[in-house]
Protein backbone atom coordinates (compact mmCIF):
# COMPACT_ATOMS: atom_id res chain seq x y z
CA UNK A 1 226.28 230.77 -71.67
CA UNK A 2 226.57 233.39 -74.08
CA UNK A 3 224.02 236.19 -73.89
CA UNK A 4 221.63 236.33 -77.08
CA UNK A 5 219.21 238.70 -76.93
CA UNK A 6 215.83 239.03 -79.47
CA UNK A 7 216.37 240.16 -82.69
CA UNK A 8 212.96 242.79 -83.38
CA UNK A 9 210.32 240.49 -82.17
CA UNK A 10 211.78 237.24 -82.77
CA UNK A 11 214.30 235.00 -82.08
CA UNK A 12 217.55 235.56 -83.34
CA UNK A 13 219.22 232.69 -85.50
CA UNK A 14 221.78 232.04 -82.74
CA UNK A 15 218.88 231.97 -80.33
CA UNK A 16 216.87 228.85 -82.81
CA UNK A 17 220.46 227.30 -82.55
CA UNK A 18 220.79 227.32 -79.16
CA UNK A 19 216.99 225.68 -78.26
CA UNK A 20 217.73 223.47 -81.37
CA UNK A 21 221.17 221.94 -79.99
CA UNK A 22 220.73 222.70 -76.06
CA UNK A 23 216.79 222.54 -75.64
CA UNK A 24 216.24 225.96 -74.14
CA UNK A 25 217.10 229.41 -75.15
CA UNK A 26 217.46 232.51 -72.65
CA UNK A 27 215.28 235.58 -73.79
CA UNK A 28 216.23 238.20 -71.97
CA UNK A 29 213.49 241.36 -71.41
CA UNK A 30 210.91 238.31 -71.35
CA UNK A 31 208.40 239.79 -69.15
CA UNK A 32 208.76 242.92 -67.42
CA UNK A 33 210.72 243.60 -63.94
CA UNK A 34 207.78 244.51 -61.79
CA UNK A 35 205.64 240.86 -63.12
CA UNK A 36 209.08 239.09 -61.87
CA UNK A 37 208.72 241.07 -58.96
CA UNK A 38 205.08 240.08 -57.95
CA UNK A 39 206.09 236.46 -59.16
CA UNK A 40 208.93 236.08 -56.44
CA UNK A 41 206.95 237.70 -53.41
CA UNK A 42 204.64 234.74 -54.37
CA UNK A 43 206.82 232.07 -54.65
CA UNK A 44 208.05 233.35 -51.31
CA UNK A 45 205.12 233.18 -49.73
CA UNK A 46 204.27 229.59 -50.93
CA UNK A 47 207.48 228.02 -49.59
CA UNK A 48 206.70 229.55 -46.08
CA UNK A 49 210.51 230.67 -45.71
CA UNK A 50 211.58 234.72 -45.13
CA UNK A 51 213.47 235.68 -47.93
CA UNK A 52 215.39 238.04 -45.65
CA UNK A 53 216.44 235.13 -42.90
CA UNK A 54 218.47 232.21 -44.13
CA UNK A 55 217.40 230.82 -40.73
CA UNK A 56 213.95 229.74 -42.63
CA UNK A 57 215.54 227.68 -45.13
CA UNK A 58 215.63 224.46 -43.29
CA UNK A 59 215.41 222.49 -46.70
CA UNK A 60 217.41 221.89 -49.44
CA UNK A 61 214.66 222.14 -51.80
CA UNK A 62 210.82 223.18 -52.11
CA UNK A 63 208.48 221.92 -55.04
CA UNK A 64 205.82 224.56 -55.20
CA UNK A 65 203.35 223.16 -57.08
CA UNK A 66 200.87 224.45 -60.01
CA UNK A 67 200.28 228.50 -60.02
CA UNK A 68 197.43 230.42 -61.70
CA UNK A 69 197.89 234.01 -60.54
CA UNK A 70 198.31 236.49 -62.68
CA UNK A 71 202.05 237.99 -62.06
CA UNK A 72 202.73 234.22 -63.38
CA UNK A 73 200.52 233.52 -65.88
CA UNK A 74 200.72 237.10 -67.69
CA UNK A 75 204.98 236.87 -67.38
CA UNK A 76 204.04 233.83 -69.68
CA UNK A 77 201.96 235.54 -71.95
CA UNK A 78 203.69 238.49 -73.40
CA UNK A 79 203.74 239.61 -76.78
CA UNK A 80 207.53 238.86 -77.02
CA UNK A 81 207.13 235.18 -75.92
CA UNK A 82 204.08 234.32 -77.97
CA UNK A 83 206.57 235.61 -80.78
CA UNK A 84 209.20 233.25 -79.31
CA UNK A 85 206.60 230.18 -79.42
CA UNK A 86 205.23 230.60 -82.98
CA UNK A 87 209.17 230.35 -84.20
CA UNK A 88 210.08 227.32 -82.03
CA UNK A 89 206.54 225.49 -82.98
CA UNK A 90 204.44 227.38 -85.56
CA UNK A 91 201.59 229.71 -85.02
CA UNK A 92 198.73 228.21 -84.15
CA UNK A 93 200.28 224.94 -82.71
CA UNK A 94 200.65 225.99 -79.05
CA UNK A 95 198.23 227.01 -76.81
CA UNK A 96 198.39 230.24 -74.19
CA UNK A 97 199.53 229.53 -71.05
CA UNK A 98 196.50 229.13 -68.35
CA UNK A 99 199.11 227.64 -65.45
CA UNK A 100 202.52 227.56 -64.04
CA UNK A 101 203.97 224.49 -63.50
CA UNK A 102 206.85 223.02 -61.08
CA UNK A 103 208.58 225.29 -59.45
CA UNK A 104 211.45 223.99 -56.97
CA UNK A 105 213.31 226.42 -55.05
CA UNK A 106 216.66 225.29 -53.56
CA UNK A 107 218.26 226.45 -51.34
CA UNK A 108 222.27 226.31 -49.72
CA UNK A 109 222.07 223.47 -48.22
CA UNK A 110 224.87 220.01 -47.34
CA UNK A 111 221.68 217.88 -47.30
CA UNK A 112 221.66 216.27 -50.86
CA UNK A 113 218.23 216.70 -51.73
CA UNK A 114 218.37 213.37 -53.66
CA UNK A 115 217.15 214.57 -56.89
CA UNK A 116 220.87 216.18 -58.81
CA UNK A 117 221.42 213.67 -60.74
């Protein structure tokens, strides 16, 4: 996928395009390194796998469920995104992200986790 980046503190028109025709769009500088950061070591934790000892991953895939910690919820709540969400559905007509939802880690795996498609 092309890389389109924010234009000021919006979306770019190429970026509207590409949630209008695809049904996402990749905003790069979302949410700062160090939230991703805390966001991962949680995740981590949650699947109860070593992310330093492939040996752990015994499954091809781990639904984490609903997350309310901050790292998460504030990575979903920047000024930059809320900018993002009033272009894609009008200011006002979304509401602030309390939760994270579904998260499922895969992992390498020749077990078809049944769920690709």
């Amino acid at each position: 996928m092309e890389d389109i980046t924010l234009a000021g503190s919006g979306l770019a028109p190429a970026q509207l395009d590409q949630f209008i025709t695809g049904g996402f769009v990749r905003i790069d500088g979302a949410f700062a390194r160090e939230q991703a950061d805390a966001a991962r070591a949680i995740l981590w934790q949650a699947t109860g796998c070593d992310p330093d000892d492939p040996s752990t991953w015994t499954q091809p895939v781990i639904r984490l469920g609903m997350f309310t910690q901050p790292p998460l919820t504030e990575a979903a709540n920047t000024p930059r995104l809320h900018a993002a969400f009033d272009q894609l559905v009008g200011r006002g007509r979304w509401r602030r992200p309390g939760a994270m939802g579904t998260f499922p880690v895969r992992f390498p795996s020749a077990v078809d986790p049944g769920d690709t498609g």
